[in-house]
N, C-alpha and C. Protein backbone atom coordinates (compact mmCIF):
# COMPACT_ATOMS: atom_id res chain seq x y z
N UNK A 1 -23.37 -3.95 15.31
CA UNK A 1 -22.43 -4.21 14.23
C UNK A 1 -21.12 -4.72 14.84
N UNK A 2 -20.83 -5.54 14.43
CA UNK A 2 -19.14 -6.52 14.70
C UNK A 2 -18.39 -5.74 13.91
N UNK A 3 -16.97 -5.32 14.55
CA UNK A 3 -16.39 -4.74 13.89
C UNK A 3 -15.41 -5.31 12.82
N UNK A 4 -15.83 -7.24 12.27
CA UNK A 4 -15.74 -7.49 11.32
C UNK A 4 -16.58 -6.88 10.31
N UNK A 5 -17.58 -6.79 10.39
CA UNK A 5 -18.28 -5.96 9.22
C UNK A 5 -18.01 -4.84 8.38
N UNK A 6 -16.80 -4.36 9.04
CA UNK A 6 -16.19 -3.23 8.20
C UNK A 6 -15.25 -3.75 6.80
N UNK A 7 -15.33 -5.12 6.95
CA UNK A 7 -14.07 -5.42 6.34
C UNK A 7 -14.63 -6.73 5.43
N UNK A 8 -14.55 -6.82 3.94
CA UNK A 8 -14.76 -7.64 3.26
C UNK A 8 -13.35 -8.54 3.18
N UNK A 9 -13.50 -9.89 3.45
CA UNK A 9 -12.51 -10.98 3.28
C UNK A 9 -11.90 -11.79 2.70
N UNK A 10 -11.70 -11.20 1.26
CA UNK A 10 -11.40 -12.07 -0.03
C UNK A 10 -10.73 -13.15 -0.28
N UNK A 11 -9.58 -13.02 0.90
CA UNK A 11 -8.45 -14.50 0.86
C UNK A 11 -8.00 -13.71 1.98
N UNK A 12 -6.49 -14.86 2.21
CA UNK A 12 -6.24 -14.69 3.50
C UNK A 12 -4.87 -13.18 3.34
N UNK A 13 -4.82 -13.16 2.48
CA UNK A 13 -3.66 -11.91 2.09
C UNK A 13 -5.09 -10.63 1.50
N UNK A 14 -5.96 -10.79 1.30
CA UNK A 14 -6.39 -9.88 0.54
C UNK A 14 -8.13 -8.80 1.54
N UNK A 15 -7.59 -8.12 2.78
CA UNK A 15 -8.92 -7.54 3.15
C UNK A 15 -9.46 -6.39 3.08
N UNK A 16 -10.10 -6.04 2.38
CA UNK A 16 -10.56 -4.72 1.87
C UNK A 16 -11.60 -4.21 2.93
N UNK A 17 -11.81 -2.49 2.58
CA UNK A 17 -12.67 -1.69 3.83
C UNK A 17 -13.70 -2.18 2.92
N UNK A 18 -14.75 -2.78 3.68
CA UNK A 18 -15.90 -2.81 2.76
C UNK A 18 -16.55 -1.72 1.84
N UNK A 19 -16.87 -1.95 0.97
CA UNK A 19 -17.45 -1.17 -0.05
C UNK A 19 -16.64 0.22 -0.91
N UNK A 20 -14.89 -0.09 -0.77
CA UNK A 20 -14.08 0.39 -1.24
C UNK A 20 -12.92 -1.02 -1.85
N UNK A 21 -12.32 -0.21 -2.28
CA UNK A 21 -11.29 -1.65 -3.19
C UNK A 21 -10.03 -1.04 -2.20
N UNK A 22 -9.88 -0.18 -1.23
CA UNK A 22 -8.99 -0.09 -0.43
C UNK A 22 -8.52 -1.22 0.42
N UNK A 23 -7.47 -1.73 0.48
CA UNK A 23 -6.68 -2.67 1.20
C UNK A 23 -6.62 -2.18 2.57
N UNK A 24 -6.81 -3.11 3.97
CA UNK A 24 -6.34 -2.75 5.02
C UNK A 24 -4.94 -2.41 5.23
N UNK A 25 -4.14 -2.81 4.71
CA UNK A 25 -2.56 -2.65 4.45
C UNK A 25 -2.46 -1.32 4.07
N UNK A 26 -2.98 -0.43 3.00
CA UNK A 26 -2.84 0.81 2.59
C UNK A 26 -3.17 1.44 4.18
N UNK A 27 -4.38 1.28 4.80
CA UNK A 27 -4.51 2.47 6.29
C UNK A 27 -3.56 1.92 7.07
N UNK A 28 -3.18 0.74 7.23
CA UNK A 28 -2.12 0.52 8.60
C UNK A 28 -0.97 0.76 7.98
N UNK A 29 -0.03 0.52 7.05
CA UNK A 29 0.67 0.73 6.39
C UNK A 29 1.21 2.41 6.68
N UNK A 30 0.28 3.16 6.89
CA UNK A 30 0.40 5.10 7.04
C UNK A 30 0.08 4.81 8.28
N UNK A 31 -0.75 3.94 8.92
CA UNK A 31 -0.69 4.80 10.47
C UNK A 31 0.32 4.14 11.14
N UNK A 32 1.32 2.47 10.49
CA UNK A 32 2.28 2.19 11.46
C UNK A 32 3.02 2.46 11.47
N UNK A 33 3.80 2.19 10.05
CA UNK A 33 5.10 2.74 9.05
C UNK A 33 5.15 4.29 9.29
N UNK A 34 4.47 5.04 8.66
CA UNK A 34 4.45 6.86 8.49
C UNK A 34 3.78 7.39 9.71
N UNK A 35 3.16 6.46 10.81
CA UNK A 35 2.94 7.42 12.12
C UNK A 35 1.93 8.28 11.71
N UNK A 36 1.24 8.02 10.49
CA UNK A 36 0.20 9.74 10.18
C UNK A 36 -1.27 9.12 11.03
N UNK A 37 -1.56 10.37 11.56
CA UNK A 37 -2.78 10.13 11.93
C UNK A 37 -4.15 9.85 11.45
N UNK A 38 -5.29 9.27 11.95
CA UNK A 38 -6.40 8.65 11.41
C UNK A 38 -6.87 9.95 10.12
N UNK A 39 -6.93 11.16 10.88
CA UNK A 39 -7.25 12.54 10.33
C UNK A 39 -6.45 12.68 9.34
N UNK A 40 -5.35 12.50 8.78
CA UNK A 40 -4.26 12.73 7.60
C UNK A 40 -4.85 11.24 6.59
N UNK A 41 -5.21 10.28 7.07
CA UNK A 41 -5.01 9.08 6.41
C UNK A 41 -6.52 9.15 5.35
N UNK A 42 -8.05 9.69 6.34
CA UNK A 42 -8.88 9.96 5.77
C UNK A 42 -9.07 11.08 4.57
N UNK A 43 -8.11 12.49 4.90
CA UNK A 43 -7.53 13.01 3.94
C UNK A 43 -6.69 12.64 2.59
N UNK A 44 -6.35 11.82 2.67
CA UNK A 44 -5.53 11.01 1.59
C UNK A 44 -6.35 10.37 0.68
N UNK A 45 -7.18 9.78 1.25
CA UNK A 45 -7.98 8.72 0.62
C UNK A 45 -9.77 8.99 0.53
N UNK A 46 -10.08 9.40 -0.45
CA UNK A 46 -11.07 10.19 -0.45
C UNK A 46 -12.41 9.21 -0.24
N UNK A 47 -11.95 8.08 -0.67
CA UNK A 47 -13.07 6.75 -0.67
C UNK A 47 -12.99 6.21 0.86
N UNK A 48 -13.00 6.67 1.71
CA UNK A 48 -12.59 6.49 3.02
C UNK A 48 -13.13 7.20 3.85
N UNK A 49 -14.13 6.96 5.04
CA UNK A 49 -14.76 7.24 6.05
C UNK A 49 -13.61 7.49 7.19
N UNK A 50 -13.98 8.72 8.02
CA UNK A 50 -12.93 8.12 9.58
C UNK A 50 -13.67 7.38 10.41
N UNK A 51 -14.94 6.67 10.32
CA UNK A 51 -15.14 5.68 11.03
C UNK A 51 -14.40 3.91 10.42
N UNK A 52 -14.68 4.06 8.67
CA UNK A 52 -13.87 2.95 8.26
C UNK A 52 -12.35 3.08 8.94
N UNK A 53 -11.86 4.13 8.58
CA UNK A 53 -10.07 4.13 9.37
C UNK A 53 -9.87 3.82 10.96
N UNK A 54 -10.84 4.44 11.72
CA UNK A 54 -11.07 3.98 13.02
C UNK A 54 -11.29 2.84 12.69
N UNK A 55 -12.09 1.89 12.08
CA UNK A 55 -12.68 0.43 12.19
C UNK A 55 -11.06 -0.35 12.07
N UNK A 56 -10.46 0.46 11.07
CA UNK A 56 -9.35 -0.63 10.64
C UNK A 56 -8.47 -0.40 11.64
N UNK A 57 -7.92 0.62 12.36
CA UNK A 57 -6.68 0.92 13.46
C UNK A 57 -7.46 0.17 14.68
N UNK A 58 -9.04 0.18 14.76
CA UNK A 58 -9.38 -1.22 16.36
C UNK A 58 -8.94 -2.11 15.72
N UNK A 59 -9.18 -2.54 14.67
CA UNK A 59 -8.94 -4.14 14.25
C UNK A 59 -7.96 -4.63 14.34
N UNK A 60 -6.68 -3.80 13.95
CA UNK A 60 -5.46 -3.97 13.82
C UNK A 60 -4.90 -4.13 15.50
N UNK A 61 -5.43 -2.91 16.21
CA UNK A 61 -5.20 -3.16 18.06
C UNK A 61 -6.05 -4.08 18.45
N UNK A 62 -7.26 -4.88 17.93
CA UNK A 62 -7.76 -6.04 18.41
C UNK A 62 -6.74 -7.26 17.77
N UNK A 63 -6.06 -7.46 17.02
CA UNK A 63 -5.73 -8.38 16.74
C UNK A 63 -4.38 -8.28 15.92
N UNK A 64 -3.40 -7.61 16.76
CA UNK A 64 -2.14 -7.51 16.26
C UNK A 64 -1.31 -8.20 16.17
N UNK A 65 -1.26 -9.44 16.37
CA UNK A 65 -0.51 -10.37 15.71
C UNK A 65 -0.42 -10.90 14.72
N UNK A 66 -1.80 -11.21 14.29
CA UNK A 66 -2.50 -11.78 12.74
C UNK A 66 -2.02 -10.52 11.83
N UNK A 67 -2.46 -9.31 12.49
CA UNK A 67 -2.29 -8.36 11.22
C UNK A 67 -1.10 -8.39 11.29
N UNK A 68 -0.37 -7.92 12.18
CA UNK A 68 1.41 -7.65 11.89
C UNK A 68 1.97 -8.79 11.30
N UNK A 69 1.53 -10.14 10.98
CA UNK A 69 1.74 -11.24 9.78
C UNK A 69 1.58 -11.06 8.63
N UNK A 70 0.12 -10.56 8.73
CA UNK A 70 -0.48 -10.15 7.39
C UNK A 70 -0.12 -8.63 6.26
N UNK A 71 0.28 -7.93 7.49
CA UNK A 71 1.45 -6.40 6.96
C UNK A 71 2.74 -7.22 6.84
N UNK A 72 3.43 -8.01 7.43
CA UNK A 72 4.60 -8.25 7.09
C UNK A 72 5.04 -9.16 5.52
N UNK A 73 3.73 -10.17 5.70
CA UNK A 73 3.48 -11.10 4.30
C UNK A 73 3.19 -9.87 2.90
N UNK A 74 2.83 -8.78 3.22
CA UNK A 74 2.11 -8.04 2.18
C UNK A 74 3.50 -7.04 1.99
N UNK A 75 4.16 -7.04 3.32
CA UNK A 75 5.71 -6.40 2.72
C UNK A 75 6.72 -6.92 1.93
N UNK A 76 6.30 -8.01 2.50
CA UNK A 76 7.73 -9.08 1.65
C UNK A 76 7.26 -9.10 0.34
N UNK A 77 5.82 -9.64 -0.21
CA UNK A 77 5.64 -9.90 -1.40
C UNK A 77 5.85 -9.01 -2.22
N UNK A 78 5.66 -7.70 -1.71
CA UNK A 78 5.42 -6.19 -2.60
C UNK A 78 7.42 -6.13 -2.67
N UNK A 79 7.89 -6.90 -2.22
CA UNK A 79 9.68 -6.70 -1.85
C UNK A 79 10.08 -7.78 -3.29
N UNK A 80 9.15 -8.98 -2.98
CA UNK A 80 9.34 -9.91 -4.35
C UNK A 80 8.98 -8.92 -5.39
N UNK A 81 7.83 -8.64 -5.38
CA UNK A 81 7.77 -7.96 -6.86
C UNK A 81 8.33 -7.16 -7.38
N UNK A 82 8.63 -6.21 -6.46
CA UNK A 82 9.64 -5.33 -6.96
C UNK A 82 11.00 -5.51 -7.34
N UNK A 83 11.41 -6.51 -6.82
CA UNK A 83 12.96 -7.36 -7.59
C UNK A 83 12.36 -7.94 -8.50
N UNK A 84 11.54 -8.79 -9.01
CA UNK A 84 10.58 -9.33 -10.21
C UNK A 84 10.77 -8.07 -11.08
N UNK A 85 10.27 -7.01 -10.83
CA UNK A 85 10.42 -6.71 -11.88
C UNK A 85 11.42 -5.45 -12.65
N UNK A 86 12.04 -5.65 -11.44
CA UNK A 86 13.49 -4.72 -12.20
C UNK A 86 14.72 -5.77 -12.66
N UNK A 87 14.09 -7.04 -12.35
CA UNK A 87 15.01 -8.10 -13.37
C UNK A 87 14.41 -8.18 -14.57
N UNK A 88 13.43 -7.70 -14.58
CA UNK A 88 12.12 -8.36 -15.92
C UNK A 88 11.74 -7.01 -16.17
N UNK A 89 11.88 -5.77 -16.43
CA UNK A 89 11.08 -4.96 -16.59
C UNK A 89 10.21 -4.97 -17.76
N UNK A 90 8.92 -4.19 -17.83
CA UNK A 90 8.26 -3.90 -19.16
C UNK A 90 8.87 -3.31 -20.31
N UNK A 91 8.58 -3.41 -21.24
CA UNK A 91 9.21 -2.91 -22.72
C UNK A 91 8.65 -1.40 -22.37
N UNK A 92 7.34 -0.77 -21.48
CA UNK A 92 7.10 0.46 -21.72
C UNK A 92 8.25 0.97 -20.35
N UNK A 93 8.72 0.02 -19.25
CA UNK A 93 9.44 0.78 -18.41
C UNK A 93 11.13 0.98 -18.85
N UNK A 94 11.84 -0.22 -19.79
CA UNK A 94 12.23 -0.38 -20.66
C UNK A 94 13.02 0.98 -21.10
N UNK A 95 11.81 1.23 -21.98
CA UNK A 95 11.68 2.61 -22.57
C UNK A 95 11.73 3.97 -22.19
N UNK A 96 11.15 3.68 -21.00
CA UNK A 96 11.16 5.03 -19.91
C UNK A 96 12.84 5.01 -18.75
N UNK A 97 13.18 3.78 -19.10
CA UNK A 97 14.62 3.93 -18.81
C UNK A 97 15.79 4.49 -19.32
N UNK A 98 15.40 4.36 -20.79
CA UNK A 98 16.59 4.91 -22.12
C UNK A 98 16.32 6.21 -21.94
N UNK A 99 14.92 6.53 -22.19
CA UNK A 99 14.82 8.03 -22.17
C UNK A 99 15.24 8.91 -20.90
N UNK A 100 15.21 7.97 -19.80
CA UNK A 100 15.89 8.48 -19.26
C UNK A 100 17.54 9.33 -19.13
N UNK A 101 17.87 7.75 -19.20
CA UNK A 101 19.60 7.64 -20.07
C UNK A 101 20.13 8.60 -20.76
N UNK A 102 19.12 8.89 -21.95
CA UNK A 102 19.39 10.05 -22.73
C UNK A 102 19.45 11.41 -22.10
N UNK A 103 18.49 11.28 -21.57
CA UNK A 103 18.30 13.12 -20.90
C UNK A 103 19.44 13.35 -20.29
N UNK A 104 19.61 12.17 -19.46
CA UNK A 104 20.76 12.69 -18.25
C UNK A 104 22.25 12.69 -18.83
N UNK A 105 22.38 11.80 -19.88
CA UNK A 105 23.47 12.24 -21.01
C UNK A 105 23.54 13.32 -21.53
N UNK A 106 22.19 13.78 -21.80
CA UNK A 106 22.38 15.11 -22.65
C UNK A 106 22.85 16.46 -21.52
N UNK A 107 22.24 16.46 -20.71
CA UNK A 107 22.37 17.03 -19.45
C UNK A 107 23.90 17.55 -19.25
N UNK A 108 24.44 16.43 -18.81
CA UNK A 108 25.61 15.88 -18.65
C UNK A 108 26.80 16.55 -19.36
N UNK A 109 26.22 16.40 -20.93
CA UNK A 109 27.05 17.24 -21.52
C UNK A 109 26.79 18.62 -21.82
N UNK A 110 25.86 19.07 -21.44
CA UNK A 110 25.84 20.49 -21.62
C UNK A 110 26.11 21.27 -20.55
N UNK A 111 26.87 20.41 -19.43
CA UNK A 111 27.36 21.34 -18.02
C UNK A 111 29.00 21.08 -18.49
């Protein structure tokens, strides 16, 4: 087995552990960013083998340049969206903003 085979290749931003809808970005993401170990990461994620998490932390040390592009492209965009959409929010987040508003008004005045 090639230890491409762990990994389905949808586009060039998009590689999933095979036979989970888990993103390689979600396991490297905790083991580069949060330092957690393979053992914490398989705990987390119940659809997740520690040989798939091993597969993805070689892949990532076989070929850390591509990935550290491909974590960095998947940071920035998740950085776009998230300004996307606190300029634009939903009518249900919207909503969950006022109510916010309110509480902490009410709050507010009852100290």
């Amino acid at each position: 087995m090639q230890l491409e085979d762990y990994f389905d290749f949808l586009a060039p931003n998009d590689i999933r552990v095979k036979g989970t809808r888990v993103g390689i970005e979600t396991i490297l993401y905790d083991y580069v960013h949060r330092s957690r170990s393979p053992q914490d990461i398989v705990a987390s994620y119940p659809s997740l083998t520690q040989e798939q998490v091993y597969a993805t932390i070689t892949y990532y040390l076989h070929n850390k340049e591509k990935v550290n592009a491909y974590l960095t492209n998947w940071l920035e965009n998740a950085r776009l969206r998230r300004e996307e959409q606190d300029r634009n929010p939903s009518p249900a987040i919207q909503k969950l903003r006022r109510i916010m508003a309110e509480r902490e008004s009410a709050m507010a005045i009852q100290q």
